[in-house]
PDB file of N, CA and C in Angstrom:
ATOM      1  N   UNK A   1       0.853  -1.168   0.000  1.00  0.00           N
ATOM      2  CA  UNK A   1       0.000   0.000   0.000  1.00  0.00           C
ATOM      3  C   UNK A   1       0.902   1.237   0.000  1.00  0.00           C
ATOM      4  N   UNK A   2       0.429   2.166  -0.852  1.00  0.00           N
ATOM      5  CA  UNK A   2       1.523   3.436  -0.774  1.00  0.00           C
ATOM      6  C   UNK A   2       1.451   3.920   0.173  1.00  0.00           C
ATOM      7  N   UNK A   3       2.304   4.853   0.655  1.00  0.00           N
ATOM      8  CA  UNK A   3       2.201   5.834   1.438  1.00  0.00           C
ATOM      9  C   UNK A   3       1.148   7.013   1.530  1.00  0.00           C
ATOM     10  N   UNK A   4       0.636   7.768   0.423  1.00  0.00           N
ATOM     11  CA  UNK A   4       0.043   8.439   0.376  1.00  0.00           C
ATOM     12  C   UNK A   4      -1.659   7.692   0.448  1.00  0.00           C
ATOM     13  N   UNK A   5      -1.924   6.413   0.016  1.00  0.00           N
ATOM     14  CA  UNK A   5      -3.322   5.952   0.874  1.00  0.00           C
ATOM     15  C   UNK A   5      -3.208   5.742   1.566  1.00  0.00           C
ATOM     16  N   UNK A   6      -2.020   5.342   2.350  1.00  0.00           N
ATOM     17  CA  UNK A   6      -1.986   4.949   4.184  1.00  0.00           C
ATOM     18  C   UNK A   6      -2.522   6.443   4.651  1.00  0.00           C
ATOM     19  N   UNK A   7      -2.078   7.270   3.992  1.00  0.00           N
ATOM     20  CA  UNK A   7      -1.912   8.876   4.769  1.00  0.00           C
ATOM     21  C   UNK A   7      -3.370   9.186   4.971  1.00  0.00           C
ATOM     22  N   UNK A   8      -4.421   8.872   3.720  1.00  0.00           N
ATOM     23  CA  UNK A   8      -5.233   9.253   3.454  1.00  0.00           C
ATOM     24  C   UNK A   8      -6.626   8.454   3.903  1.00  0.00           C
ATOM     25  N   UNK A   9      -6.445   7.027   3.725  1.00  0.00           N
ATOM     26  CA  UNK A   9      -7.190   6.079   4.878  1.00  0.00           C
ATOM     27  C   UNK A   9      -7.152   6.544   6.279  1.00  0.00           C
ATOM     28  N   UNK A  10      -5.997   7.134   6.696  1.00  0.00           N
ATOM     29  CA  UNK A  10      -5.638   8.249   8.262  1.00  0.00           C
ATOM     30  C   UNK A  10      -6.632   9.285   8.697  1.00  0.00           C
ATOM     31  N   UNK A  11      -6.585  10.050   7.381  1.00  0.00           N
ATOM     32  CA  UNK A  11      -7.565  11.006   7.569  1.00  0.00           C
ATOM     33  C   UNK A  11      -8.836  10.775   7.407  1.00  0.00           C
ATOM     34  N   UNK A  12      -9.416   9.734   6.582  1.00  0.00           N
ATOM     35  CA  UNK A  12     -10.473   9.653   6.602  1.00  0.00           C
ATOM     36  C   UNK A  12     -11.180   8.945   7.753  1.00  0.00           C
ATOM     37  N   UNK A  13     -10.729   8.101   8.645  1.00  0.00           N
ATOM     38  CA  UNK A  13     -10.490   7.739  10.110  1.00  0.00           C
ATOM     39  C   UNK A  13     -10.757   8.555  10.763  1.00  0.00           C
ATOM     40  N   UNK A  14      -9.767   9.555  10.609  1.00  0.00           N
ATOM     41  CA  UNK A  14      -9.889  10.314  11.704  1.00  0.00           C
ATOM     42  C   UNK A  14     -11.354  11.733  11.764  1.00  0.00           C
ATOM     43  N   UNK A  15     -11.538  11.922  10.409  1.00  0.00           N
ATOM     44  CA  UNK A  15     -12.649  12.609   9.946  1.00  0.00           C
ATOM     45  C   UNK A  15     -13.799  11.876  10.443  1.00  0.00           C
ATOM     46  N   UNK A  16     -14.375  10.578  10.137  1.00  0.00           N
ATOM     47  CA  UNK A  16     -15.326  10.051  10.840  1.00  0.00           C
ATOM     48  C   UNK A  16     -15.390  10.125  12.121  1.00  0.00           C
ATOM     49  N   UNK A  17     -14.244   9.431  12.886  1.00  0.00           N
ATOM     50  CA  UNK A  17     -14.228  10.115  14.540  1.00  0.00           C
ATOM     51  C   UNK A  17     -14.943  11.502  14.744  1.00  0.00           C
ATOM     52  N   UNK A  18     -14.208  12.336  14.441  1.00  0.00           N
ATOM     53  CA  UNK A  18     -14.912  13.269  14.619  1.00  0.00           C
ATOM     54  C   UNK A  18     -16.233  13.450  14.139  1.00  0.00           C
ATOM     55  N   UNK A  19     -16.395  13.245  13.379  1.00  0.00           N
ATOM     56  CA  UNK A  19     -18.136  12.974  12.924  1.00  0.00           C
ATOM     57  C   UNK A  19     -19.068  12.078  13.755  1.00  0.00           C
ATOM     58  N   UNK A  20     -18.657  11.155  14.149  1.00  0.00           N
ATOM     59  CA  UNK A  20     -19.044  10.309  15.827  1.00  0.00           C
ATOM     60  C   UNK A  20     -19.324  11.095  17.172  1.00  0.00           C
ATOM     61  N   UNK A  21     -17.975  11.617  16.821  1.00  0.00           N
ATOM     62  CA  UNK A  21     -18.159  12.445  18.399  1.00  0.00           C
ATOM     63  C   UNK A  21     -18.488  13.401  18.570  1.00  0.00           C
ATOM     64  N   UNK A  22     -19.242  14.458  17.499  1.00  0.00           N
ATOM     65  CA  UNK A  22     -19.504  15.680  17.577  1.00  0.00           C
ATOM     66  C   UNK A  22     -21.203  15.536  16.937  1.00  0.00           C
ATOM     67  N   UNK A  23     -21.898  14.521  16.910  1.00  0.00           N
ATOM     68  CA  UNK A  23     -22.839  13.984  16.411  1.00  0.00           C
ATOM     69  C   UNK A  23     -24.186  14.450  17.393  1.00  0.00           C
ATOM     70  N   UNK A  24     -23.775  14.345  18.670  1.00  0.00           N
ATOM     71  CA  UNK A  24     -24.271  15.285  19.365  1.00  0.00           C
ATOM     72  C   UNK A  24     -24.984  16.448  19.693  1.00  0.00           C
ATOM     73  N   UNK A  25     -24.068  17.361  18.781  1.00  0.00           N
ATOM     74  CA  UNK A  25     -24.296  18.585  18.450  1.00  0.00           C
ATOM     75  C   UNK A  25     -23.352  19.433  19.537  1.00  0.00           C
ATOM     76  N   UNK A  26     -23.753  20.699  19.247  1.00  0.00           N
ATOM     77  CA  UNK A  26     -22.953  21.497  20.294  1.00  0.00           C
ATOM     78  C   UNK A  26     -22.835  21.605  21.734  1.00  0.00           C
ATOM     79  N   UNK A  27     -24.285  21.214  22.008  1.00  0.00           N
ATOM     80  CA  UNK A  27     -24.715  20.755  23.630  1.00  0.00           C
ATOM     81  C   UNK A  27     -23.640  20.082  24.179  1.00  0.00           C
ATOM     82  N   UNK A  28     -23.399  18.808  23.720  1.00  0.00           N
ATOM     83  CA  UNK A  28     -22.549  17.961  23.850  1.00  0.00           C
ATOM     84  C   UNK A  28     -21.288  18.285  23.420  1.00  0.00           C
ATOM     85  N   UNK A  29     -20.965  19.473  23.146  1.00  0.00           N
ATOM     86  CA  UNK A  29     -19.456  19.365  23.061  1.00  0.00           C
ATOM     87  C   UNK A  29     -18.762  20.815  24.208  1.00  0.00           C
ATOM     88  N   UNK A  30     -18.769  20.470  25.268  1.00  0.00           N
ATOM     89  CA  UNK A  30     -18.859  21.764  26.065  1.00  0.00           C
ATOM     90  C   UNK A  30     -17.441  21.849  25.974  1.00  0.00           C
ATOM     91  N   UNK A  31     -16.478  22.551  26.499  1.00  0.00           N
ATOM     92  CA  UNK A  31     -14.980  22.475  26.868  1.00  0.00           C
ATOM     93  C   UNK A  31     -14.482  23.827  27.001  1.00  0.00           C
ATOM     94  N   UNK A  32     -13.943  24.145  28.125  1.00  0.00           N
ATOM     95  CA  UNK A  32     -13.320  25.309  28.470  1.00  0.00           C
ATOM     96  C   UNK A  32     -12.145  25.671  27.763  1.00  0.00           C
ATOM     97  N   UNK A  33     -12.228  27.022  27.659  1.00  0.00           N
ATOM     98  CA  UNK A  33     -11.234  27.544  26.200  1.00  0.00           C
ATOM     99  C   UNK A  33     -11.346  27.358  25.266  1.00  0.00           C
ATOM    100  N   UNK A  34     -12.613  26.673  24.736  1.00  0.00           N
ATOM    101  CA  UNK A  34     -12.248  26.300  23.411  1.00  0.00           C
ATOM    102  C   UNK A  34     -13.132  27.507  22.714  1.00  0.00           C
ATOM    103  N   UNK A  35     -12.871  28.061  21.613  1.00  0.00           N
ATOM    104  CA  UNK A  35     -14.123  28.887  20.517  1.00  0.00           C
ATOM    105  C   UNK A  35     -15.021  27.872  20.106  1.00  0.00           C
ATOM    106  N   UNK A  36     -15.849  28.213  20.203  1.00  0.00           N
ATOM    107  CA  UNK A  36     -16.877  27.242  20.306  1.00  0.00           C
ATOM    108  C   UNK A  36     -17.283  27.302  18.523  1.00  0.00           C
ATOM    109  N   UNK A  37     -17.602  28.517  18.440  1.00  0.00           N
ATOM    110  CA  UNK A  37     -18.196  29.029  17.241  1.00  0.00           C
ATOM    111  C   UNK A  37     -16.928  28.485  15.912  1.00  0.00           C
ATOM    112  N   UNK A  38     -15.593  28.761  16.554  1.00  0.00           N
ATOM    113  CA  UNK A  38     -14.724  28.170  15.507  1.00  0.00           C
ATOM    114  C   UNK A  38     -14.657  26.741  15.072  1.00  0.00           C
ATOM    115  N   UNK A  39     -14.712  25.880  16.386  1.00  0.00           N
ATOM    116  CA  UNK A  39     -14.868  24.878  16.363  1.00  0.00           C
ATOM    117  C   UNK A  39     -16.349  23.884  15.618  1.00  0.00           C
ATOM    118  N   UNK A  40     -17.363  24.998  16.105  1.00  0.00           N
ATOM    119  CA  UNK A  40     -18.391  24.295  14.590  1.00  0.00           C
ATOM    120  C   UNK A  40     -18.247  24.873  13.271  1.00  0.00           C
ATOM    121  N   UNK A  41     -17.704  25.812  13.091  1.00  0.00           N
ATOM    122  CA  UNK A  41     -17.475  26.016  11.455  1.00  0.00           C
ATOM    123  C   UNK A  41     -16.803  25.030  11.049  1.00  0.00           C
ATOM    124  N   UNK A  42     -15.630  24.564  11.779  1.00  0.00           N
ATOM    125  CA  UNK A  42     -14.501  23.319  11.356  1.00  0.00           C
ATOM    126  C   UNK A  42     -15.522  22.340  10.903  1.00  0.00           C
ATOM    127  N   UNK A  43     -16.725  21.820  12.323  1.00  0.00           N
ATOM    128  CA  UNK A  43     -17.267  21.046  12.217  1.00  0.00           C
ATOM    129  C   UNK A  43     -18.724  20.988  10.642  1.00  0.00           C
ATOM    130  N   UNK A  44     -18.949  21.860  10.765  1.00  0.00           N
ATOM    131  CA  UNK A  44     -20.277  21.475   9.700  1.00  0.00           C
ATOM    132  C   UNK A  44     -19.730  22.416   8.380  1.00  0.00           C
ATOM    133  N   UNK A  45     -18.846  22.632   8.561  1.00  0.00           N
ATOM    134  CA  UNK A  45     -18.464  23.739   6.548  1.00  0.00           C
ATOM    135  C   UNK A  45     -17.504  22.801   6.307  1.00  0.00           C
ATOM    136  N   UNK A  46     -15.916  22.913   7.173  1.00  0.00           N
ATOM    137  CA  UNK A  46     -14.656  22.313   6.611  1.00  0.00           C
ATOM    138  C   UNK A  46     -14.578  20.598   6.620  1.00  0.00           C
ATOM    139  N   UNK A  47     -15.192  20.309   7.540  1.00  0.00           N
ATOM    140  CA  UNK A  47     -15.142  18.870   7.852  1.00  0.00           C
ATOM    141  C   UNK A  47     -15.689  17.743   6.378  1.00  0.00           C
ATOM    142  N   UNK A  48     -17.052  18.717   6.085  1.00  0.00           N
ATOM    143  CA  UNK A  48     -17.851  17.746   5.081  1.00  0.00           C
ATOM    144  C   UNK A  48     -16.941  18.179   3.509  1.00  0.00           C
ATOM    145  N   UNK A  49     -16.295  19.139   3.675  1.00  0.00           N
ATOM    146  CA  UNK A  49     -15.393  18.920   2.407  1.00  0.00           C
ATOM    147  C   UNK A  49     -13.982  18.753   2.269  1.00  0.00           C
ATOM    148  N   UNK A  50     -13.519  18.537   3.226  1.00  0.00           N
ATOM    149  CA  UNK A  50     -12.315  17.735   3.558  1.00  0.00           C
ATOM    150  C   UNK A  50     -12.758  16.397   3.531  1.00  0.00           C
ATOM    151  N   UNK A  51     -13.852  16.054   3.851  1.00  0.00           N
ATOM    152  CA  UNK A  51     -14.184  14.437   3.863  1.00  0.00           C
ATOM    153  C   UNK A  51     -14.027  14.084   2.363  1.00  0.00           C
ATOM    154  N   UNK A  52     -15.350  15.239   1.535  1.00  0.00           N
ATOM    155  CA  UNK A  52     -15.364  14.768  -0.018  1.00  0.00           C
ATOM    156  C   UNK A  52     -13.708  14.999  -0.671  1.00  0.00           C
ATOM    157  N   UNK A  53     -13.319  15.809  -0.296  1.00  0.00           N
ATOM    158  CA  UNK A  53     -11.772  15.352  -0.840  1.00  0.00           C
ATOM    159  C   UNK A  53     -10.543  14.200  -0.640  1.00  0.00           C
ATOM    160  N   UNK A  54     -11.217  14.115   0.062  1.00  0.00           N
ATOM    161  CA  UNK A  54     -10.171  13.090   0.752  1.00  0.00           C
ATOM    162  C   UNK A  54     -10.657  11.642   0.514  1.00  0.00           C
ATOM    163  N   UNK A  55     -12.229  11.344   0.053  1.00  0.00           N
ATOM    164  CA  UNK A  55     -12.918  10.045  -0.782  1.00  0.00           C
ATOM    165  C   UNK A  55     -12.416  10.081  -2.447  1.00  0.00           C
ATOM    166  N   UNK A  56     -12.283  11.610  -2.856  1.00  0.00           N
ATOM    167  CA  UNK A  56     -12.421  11.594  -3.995  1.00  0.00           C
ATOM    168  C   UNK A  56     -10.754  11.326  -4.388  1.00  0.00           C
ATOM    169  N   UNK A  57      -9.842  11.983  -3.744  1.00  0.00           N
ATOM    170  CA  UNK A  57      -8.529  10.990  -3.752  1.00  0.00           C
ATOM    171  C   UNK A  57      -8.077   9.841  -3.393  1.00  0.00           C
ATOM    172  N   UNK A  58      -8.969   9.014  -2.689  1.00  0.00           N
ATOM    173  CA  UNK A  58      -8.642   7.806  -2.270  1.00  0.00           C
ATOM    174  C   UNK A  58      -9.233   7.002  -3.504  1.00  0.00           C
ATOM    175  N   UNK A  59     -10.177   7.560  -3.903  1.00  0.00           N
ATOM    176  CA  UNK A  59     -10.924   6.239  -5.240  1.00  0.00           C
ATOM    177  C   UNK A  59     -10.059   6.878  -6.490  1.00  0.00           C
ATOM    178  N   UNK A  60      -8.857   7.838  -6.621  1.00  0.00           N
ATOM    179  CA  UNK A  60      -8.615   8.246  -7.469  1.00  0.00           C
ATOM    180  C   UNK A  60      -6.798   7.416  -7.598  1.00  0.00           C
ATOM    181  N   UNK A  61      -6.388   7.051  -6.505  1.00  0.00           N
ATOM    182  CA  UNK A  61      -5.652   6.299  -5.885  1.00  0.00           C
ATOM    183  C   UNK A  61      -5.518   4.534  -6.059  1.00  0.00           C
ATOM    184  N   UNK A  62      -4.544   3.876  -6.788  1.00  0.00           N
ATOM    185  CA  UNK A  62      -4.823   2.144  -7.165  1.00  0.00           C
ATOM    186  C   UNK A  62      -4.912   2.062  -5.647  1.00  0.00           C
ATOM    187  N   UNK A  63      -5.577   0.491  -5.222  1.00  0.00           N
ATOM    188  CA  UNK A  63      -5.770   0.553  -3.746  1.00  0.00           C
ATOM    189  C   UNK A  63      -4.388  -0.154  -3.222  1.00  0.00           C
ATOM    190  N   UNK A  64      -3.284  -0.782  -4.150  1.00  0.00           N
ATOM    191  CA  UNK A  64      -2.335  -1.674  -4.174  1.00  0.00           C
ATOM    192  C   UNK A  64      -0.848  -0.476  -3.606  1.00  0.00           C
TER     193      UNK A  64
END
């Protein structure tokens, strides 16, 4: 397996996690210090198209 789908099977891992754990919604994600407001833009703008990029290079990718 290359390196660059190992990299990218990584992220897409790790993108679902977060999509698990923030599934919740904001209620559920309380935490001191954090920007809250920054932290859901990540979550519902950057997240869902970092995901589609990161499918659309992996199927663009031999899986070998």
């Amino acid at each position: 397996m290359s390196r660059d789908r190992l990299c990218l099977l990584h992220m897409r891992d790790a993108i679902q996690q977060v999509i698990a754990y923030t599934k919740g919604g904001k209620a559920a994600f309380l935490h001191f210090g954090v920007d809250h407001r920054l932290v859901w833009d990540v979550v519902e703008q950057r997240i869902p198209e970092l995901q589609k990029a990161v499918e659309a290079l992996l199927s663009a990718l031999p899986e070998t």
